[in-house]
Protein backbone atom coordinates (compact mmCIF):
# COMPACT_ATOMS: atom_id res chain seq x y z
CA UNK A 1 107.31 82.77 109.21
CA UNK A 2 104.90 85.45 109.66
CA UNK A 3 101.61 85.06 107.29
CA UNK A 4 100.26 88.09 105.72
CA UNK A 5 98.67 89.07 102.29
CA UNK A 6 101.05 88.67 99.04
CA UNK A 7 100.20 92.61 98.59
CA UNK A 8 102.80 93.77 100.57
CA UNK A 9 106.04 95.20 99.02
CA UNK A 10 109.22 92.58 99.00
CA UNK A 11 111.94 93.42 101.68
CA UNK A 12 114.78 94.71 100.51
CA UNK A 13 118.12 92.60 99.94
CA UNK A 14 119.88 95.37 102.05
CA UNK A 15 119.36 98.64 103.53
CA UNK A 16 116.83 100.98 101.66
CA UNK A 17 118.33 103.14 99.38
CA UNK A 18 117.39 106.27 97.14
CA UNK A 19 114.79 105.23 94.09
CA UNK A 20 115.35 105.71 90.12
CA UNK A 21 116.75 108.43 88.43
CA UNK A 22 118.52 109.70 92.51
CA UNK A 23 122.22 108.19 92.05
CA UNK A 24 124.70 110.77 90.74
CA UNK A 25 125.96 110.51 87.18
CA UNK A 26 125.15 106.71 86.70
CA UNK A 27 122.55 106.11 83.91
CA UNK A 28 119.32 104.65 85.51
CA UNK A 29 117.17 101.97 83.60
CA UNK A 30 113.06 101.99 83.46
CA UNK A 31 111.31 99.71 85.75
CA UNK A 32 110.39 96.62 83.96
CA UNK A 33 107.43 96.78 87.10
CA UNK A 34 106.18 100.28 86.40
CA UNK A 35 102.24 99.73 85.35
CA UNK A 36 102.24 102.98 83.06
CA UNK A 37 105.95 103.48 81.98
CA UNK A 38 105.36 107.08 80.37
CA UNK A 39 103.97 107.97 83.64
CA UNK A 40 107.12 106.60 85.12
CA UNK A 41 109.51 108.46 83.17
CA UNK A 42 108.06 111.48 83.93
CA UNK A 43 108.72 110.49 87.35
CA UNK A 44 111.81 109.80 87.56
CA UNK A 45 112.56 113.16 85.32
CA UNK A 46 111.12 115.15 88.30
CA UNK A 47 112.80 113.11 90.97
CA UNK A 48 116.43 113.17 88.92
CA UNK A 49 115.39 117.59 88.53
CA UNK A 50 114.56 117.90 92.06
CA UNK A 51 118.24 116.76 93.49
CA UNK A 52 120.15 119.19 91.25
CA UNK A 53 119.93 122.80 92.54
CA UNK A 54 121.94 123.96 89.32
CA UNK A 55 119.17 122.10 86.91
CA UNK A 56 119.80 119.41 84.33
CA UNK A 57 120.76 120.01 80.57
CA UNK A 58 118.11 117.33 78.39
CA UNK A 59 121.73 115.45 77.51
CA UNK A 60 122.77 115.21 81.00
CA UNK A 61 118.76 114.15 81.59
CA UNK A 62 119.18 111.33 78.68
CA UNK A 63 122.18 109.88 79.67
CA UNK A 64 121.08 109.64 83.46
CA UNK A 65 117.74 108.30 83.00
CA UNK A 66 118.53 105.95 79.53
CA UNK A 67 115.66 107.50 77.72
CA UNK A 68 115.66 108.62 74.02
CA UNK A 69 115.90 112.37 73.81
CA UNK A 70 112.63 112.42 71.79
CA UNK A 71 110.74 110.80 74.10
CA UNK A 72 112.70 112.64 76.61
CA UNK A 73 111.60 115.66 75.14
CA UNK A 74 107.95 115.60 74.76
CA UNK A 75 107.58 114.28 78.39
CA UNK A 76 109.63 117.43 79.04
CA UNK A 77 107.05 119.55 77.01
CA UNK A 78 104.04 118.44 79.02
CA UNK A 79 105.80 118.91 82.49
CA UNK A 80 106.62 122.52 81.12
CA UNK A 81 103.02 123.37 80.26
CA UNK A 82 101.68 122.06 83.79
CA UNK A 83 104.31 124.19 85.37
CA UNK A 84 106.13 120.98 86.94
CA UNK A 85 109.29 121.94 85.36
CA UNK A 86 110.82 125.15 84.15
CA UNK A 87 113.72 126.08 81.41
CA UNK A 88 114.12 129.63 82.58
CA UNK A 89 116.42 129.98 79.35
CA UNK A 90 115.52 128.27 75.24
CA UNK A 91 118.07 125.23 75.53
CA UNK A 92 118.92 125.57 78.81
CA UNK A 93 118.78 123.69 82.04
CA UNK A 94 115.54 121.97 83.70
CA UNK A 95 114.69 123.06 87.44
CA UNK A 96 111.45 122.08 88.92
CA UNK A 97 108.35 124.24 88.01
CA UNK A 98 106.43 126.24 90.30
CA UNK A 99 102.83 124.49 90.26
CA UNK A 100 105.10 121.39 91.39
CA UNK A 101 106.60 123.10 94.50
CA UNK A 102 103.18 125.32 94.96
CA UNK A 103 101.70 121.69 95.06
CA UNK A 104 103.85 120.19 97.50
CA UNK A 105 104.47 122.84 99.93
CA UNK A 106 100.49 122.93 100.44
CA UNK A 107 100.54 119.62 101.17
CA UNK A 108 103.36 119.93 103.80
CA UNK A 109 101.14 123.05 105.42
CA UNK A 110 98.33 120.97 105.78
CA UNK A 111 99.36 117.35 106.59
CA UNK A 112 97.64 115.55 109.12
CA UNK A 113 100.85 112.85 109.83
CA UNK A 114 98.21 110.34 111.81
CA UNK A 115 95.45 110.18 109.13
CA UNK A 116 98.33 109.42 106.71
CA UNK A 117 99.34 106.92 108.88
CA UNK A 118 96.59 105.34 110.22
CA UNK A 119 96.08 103.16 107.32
CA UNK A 120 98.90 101.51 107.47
CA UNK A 121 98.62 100.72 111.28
CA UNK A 122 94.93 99.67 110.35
CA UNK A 123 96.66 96.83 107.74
CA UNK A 124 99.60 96.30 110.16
CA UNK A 125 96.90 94.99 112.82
CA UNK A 126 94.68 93.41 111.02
CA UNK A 127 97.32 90.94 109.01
CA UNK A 128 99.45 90.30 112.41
CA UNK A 129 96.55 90.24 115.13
CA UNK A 130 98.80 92.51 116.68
CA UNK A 131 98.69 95.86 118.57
CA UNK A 132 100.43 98.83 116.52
CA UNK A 133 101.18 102.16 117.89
CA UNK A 134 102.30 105.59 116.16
CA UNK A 135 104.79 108.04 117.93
CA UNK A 136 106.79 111.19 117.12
CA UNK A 137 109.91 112.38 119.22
CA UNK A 138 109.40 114.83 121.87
CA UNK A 139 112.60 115.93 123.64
CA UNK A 140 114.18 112.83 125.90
CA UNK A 141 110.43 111.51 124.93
CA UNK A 142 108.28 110.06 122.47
CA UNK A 143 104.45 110.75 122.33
CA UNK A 144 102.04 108.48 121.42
CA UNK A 145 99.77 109.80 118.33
CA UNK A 146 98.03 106.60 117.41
CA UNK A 147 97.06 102.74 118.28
CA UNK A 148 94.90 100.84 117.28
CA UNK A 149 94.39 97.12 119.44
CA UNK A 150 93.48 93.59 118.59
CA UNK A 151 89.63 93.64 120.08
CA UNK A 152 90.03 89.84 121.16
CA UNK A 153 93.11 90.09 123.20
CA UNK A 154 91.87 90.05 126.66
CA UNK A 155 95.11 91.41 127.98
CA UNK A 156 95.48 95.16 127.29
CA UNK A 157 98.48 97.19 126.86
CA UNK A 158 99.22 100.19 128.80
CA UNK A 159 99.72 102.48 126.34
CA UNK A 160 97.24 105.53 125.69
CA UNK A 161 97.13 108.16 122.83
CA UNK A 162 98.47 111.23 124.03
CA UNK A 163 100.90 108.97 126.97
CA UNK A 164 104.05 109.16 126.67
CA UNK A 165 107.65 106.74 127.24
CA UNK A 166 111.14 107.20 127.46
CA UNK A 167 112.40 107.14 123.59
CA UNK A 168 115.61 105.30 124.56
CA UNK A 169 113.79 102.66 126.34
CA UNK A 170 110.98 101.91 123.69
CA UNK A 171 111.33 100.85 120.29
CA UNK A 172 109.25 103.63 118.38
CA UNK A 173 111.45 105.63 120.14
CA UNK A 174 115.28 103.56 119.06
CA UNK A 175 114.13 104.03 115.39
CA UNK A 176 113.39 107.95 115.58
CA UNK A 177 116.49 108.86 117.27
CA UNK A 178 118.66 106.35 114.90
CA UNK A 179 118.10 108.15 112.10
CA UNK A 180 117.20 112.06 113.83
CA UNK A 181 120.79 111.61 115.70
CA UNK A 182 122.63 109.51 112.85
CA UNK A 183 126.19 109.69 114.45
CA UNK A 184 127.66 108.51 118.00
CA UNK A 185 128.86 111.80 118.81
CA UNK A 186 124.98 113.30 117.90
CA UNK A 187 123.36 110.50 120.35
CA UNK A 188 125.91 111.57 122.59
CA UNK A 189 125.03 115.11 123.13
CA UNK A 190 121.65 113.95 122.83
CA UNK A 191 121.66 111.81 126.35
CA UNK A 192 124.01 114.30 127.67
CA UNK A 193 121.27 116.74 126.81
CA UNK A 194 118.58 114.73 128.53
CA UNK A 195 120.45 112.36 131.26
CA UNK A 196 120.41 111.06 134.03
CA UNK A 197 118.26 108.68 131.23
CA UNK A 198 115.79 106.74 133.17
CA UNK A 199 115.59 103.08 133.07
CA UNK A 200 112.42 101.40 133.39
CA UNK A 201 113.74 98.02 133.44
CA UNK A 202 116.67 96.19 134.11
CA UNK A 203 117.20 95.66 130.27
CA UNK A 204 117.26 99.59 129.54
CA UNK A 205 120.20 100.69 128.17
CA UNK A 206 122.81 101.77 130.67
CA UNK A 207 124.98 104.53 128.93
CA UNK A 208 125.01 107.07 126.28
CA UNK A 209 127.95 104.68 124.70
CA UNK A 210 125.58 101.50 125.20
CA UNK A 211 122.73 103.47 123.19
CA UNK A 212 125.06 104.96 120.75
CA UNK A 213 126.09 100.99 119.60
CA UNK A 214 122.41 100.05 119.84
CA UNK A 215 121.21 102.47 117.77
CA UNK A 216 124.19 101.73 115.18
CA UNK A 217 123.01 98.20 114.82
CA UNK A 218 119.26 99.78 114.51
CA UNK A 219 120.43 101.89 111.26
CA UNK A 220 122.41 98.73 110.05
CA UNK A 221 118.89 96.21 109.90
CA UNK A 222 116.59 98.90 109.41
CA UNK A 223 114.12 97.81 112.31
CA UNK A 224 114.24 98.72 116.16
CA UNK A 225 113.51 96.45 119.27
CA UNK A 226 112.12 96.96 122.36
CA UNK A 227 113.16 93.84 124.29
CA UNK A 228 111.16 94.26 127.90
CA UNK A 229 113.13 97.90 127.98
CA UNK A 230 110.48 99.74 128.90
CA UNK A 231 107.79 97.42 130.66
CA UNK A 232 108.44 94.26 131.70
CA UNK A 233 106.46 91.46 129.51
CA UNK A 234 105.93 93.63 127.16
CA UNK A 235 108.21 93.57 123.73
CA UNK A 236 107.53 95.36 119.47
CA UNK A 237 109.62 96.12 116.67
CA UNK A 238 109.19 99.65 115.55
CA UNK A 239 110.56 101.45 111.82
CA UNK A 240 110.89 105.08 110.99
CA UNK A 241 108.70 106.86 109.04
CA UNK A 242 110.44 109.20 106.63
CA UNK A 243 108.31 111.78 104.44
CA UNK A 244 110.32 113.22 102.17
CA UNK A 245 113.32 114.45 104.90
CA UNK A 246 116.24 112.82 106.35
CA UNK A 247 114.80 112.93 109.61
CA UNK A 248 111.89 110.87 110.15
CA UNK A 249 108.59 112.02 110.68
CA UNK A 250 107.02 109.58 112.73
CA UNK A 251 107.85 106.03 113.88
CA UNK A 252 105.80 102.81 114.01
CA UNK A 253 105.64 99.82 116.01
CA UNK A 254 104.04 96.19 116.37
CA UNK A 255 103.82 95.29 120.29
CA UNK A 256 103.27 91.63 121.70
CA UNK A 257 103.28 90.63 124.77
CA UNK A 258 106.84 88.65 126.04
CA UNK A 259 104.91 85.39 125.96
CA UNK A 260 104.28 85.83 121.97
CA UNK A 261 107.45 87.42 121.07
CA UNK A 262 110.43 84.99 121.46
CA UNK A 263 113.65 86.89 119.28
CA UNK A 264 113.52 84.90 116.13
CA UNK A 265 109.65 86.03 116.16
CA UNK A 266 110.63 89.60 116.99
CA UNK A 267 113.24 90.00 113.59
CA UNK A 268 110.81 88.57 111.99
CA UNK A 269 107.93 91.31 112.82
CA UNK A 270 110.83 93.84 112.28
CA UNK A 271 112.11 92.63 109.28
CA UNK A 272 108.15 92.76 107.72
CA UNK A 273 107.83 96.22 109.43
CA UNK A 274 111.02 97.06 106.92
CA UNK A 275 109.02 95.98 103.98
CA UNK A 276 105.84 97.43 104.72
CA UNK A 277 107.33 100.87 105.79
CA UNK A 278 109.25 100.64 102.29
CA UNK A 279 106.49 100.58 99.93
CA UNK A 280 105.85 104.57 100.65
CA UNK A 281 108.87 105.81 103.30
CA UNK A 282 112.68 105.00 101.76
CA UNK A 283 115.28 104.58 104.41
CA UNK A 284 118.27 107.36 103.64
CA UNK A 285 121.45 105.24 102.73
CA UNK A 286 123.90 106.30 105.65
């Protein structure tokens, strides 16, 4: 098994799904793991508020979230006065508040995707000894944004910030396009889009079909592989980075060289990839 710090989150059991307080009309119990559980609850209030574009009555609040209606109410009361929630009407529904959405969109103007990143590539490398890269989709492309090496390895990679690789060939590439083209008939038009698809190596995908199935399996484990598909000798698992959109932002990838990476070793990156990526960047439930 791969050895790495007991920080990291726990993979999940199955595919990642939506968090507290984000599944319809079922009630939704406090996490028993949640360090500050008032802080929680407001939490989930906002996340519950911010997937109902009629609002939420505080009954149809208490009865989703399992929390007392006075304690339901004064968390209410503080989110009002910051301006994180509004009741446009006495007794009425709960929407989110302006300050919340003035927060976030200035956040979204100004985010620098690779310094949020980098972090996490910094901790990727430095628990596996491996190479990690960062990408975002370009067209039939993907463009490298980060990557950060193992200083010891004496054999480098090819790979340059700013290059860039065929995103059907490369696994950063397999896990954007999964989930930014989520059905066969969206790949489809995709490659049509884009084809005659290059193939690098005799292990690149063949056909639009062929790419369509792989990228299935992709959304079914969570994880893409690169398997010698776009250089020979060369292999990584890669997951998508989602930030708050069903399309992910960013993808990213661990890389080791063929002689490093037999299959069994390659899940196993991809499955710790999963949990990693999940601690901050939930997988939408197809």
């Amino acid at each position: 098994m791969i050895p790495y710090a007991g920080t990291w989150p726990a993979a999940p059991a199955g595919r990642a799904g939506p968090g507290p307080g984000s599944v319809g009309g079922e009630r939704v119990q406090d996490s028993a793991e949640s360090p500050v559980a008032s802080v929680d609850r407001a939490l989930r209030i906002l996340a519950l508020i911010g997937g109902a574009s009629r609002g939420l009555s505080l009954d149809e609040l208490a009865a989703r979230l399992d929390i007392p209606k006075s304690s339901l109410h004064r968390i209410l009361a503080a989110l009002k006065f910051r301006q994180f929630v509004s009741q446009p009407e006495p007794g009425g529904a709960y929407f989110l508040g302006t300050e919340l959405l003035a927060t976030a969109f200035r956040f979204h103007d100004m985010l620098d995707v690779r310094a949020l990143i980098h972090p996490l590539l910094l901790r990727l490398t430095a628990e596996l000894n491996e190479t990690t890269h960062m990408g975002v989709l370009d067209g039939a492309e993907i463009v490298y944004q980060d990557k950060i090496e193992v200083a010891t390895h004496t054999i480098k990679l090819s790979s340059v910030i700013g290059g860039r690789n065929p995103a059907h060939a490369t696994g950063v590439g397999k896990a954007l396009l999964a989930w930014t083209y989520p059905t066969d008939e969206a790949i489809k038009a995709w490659a049509a889009r884009w084809e005659p698809l290059p193939r690098p190596t005799r292990r690149t995908v063949r056909s639009a079909a062929q790419l369509a199935d792989e990228l299935a399996a992709v959304r079914e484990r969570g994880y893409a592989l690169d398997v010698e598909e776009n250089e020979v000798g060369v292999r990584c698992a890669a997951v998508p980075i989602f930030l708050g959109k069903a399309v992910p932002a960013a993808a990213v990838s661990v890389t080791v060289l063929g002689s490093r990476a037999e299959l069994r070793r390659l899940a196993e990156l991809g499955e710790f990839l999963r949990a990693a990526a999940a601690g901050w960047s939930t997988v939408p439930v197809s």
